[in-house]
N, C-alpha and C. Protein backbone atom coordinates (compact mmCIF):
# COMPACT_ATOMS: atom_id res chain seq x y z
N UNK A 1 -19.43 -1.16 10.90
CA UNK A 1 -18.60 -2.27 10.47
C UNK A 1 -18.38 -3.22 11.64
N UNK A 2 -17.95 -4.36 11.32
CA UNK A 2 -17.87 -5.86 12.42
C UNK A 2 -16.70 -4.91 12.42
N UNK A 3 -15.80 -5.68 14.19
CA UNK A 3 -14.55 -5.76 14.41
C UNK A 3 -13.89 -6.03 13.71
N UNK A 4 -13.92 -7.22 12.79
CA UNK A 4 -13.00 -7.83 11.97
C UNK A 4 -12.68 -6.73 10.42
N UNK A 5 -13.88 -6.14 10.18
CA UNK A 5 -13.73 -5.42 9.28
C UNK A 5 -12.95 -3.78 9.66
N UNK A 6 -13.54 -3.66 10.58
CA UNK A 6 -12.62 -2.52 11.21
C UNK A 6 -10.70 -2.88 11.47
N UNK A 7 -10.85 -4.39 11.91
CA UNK A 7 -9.26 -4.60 11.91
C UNK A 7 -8.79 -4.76 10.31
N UNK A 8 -9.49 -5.30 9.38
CA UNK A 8 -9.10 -5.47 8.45
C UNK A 8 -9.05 -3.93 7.60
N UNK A 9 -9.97 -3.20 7.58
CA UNK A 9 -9.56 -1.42 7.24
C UNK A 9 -8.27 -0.73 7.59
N UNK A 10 -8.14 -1.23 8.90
CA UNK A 10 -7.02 -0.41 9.58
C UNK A 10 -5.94 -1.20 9.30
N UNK A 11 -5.59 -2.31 9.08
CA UNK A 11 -4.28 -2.84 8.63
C UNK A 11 -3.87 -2.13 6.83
N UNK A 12 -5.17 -1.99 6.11
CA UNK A 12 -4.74 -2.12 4.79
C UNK A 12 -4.47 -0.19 4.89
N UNK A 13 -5.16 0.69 5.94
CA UNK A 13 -5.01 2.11 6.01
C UNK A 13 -3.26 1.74 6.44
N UNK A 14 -3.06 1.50 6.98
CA UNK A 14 -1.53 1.42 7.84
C UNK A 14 -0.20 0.62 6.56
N UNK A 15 -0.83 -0.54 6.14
CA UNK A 15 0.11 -0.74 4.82
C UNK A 15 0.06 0.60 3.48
N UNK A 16 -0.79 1.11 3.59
CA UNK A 16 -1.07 2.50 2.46
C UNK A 16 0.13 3.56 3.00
N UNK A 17 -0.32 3.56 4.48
CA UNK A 17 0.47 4.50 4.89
C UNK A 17 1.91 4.80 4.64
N UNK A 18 2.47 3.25 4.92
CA UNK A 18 3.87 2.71 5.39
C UNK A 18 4.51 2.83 3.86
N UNK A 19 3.67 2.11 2.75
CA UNK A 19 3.99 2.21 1.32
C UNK A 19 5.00 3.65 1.13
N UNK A 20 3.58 4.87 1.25
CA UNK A 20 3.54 5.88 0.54
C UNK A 20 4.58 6.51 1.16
N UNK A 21 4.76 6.66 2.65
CA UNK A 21 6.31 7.07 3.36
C UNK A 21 7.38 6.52 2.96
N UNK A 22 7.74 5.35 2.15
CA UNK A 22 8.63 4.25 1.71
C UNK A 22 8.90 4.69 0.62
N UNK A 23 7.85 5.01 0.11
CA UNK A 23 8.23 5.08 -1.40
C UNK A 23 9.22 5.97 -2.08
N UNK A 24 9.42 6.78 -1.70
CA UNK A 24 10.91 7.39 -2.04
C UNK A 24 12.23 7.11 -1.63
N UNK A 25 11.94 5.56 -0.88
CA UNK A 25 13.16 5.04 -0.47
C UNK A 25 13.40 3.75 -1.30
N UNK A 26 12.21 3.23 -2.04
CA UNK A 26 12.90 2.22 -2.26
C UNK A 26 13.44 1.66 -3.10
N UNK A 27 14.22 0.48 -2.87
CA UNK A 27 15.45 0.34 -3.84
C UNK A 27 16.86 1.49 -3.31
N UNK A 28 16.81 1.82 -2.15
CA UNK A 28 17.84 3.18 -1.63
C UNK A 28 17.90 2.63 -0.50
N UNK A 29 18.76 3.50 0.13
CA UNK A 29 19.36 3.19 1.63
C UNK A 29 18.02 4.09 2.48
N UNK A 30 17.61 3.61 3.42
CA UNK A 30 16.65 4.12 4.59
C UNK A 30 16.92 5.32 4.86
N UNK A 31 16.27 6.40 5.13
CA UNK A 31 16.45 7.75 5.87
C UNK A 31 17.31 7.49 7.43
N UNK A 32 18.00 8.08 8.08
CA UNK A 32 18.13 8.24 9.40
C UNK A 32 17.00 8.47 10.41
N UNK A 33 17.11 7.51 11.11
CA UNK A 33 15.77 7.65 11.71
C UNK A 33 15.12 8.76 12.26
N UNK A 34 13.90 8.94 11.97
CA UNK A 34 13.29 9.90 12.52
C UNK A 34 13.30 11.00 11.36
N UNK A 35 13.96 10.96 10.21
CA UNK A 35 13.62 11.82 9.22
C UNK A 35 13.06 11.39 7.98
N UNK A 36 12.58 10.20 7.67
CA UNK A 36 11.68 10.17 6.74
C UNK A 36 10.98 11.25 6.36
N UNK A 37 10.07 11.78 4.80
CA UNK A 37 9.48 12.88 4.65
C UNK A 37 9.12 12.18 3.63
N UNK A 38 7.35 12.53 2.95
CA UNK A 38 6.90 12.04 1.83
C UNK A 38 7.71 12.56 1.01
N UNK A 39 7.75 12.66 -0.51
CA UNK A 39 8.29 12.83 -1.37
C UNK A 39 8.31 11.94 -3.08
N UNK A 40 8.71 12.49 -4.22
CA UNK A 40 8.38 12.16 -5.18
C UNK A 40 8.72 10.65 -4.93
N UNK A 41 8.23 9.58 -5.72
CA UNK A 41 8.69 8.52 -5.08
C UNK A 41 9.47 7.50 -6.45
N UNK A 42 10.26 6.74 -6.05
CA UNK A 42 11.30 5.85 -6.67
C UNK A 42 11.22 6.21 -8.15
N UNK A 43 9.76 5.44 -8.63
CA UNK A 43 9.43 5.85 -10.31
C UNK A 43 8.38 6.70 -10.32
N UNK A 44 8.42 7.74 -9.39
CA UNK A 44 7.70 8.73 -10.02
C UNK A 44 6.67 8.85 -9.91
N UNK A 45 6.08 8.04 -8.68
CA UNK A 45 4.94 8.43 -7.80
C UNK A 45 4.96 9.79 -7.28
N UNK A 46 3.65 10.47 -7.27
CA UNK A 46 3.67 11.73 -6.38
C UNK A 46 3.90 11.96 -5.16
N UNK A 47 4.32 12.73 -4.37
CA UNK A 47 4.49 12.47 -2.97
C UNK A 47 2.99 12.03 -2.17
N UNK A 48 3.63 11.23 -1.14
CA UNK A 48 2.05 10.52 0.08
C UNK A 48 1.12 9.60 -1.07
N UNK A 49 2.11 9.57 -2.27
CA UNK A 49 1.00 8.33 -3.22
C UNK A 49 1.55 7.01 -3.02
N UNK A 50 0.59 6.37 -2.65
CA UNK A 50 0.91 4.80 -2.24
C UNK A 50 1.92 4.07 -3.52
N UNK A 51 1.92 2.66 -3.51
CA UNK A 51 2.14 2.14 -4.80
C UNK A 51 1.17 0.79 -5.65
N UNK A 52 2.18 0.00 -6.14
CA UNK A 52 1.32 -0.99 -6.95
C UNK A 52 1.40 -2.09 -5.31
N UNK A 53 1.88 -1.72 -4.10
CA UNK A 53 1.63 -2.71 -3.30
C UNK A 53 0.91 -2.48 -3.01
N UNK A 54 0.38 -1.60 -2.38
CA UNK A 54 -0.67 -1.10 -1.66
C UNK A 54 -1.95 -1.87 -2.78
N UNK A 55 -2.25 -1.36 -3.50
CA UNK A 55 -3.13 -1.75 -4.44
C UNK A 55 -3.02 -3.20 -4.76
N UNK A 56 -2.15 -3.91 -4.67
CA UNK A 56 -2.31 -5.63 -4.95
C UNK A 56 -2.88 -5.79 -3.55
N UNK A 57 -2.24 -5.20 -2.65
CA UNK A 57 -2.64 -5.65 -1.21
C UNK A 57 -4.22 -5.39 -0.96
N UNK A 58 -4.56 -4.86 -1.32
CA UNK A 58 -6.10 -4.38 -1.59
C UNK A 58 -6.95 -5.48 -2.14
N UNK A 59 -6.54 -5.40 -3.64
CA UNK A 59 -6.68 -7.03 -4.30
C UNK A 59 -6.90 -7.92 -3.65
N UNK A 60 -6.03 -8.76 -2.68
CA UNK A 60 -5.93 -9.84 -1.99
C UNK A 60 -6.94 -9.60 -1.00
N UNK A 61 -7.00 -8.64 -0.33
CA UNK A 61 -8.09 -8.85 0.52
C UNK A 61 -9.63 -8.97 0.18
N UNK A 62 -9.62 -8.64 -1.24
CA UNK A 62 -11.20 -8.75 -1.19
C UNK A 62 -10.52 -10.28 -1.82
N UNK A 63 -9.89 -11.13 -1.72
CA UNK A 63 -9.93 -12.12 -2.33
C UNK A 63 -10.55 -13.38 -1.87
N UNK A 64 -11.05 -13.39 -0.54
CA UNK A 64 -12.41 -14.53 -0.48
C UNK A 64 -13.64 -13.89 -0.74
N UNK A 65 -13.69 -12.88 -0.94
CA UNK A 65 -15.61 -12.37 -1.31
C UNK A 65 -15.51 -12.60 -3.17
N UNK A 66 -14.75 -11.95 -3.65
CA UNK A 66 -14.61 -11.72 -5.13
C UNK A 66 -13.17 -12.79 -6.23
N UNK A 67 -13.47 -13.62 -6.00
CA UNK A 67 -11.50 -14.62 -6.67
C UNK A 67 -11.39 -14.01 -7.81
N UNK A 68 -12.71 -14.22 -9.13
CA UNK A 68 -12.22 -13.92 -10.18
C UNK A 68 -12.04 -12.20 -10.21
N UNK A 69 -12.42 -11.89 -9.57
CA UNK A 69 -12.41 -10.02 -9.81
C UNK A 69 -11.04 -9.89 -9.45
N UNK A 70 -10.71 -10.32 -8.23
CA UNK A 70 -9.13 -10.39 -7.64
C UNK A 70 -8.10 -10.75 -9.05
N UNK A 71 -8.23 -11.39 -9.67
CA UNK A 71 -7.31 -12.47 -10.57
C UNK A 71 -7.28 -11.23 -11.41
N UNK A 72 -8.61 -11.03 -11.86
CA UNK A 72 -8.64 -9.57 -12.93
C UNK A 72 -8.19 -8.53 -12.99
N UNK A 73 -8.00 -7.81 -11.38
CA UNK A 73 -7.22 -6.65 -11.28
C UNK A 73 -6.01 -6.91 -11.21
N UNK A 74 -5.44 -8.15 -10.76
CA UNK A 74 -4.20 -8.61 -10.52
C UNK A 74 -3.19 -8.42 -12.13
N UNK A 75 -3.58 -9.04 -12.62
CA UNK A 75 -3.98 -9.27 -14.25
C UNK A 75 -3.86 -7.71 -15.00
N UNK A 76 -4.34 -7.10 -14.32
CA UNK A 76 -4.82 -5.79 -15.08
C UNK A 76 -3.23 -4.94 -14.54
């Protein structure tokens, strides 16, 4: 992979990440720091399962190679 694609992998691995640790917080008050733990999440995501951000965020990035495919999953 180019650099750019390698930076662009690793940002959308790191928003997946950040999601799926979040996700049982949100809409709630933050853990105390340093104790976050995956877990079932807000509506019922499985634990370490990302969400619908992660996945729009995905979307958007293929959104200069593919627009209408983007619009479609968006959509979907």
């Amino acid at each position: 992979m180019s650099d750019r694609s390698d930076r662009i992998a690793g940002v959308l691995l790191g928003q997946g990440v950040g999601d799926a640790l979040g996700s049982p917080y949100e809409f709630r008050a933050p853990p105390a720091r340093g104790q976050a733990r995956f877990g079932r999440g807000t509506f019922g995501h499985a634990p370490a399962q990302y969400t619908d951000d992660t996945e729009e965020a995905c979307m958007v990035a293929m959104g200069r190679s593919e627009p209408l495919k983007v619009a479609a999953g968006l959509l979907r």
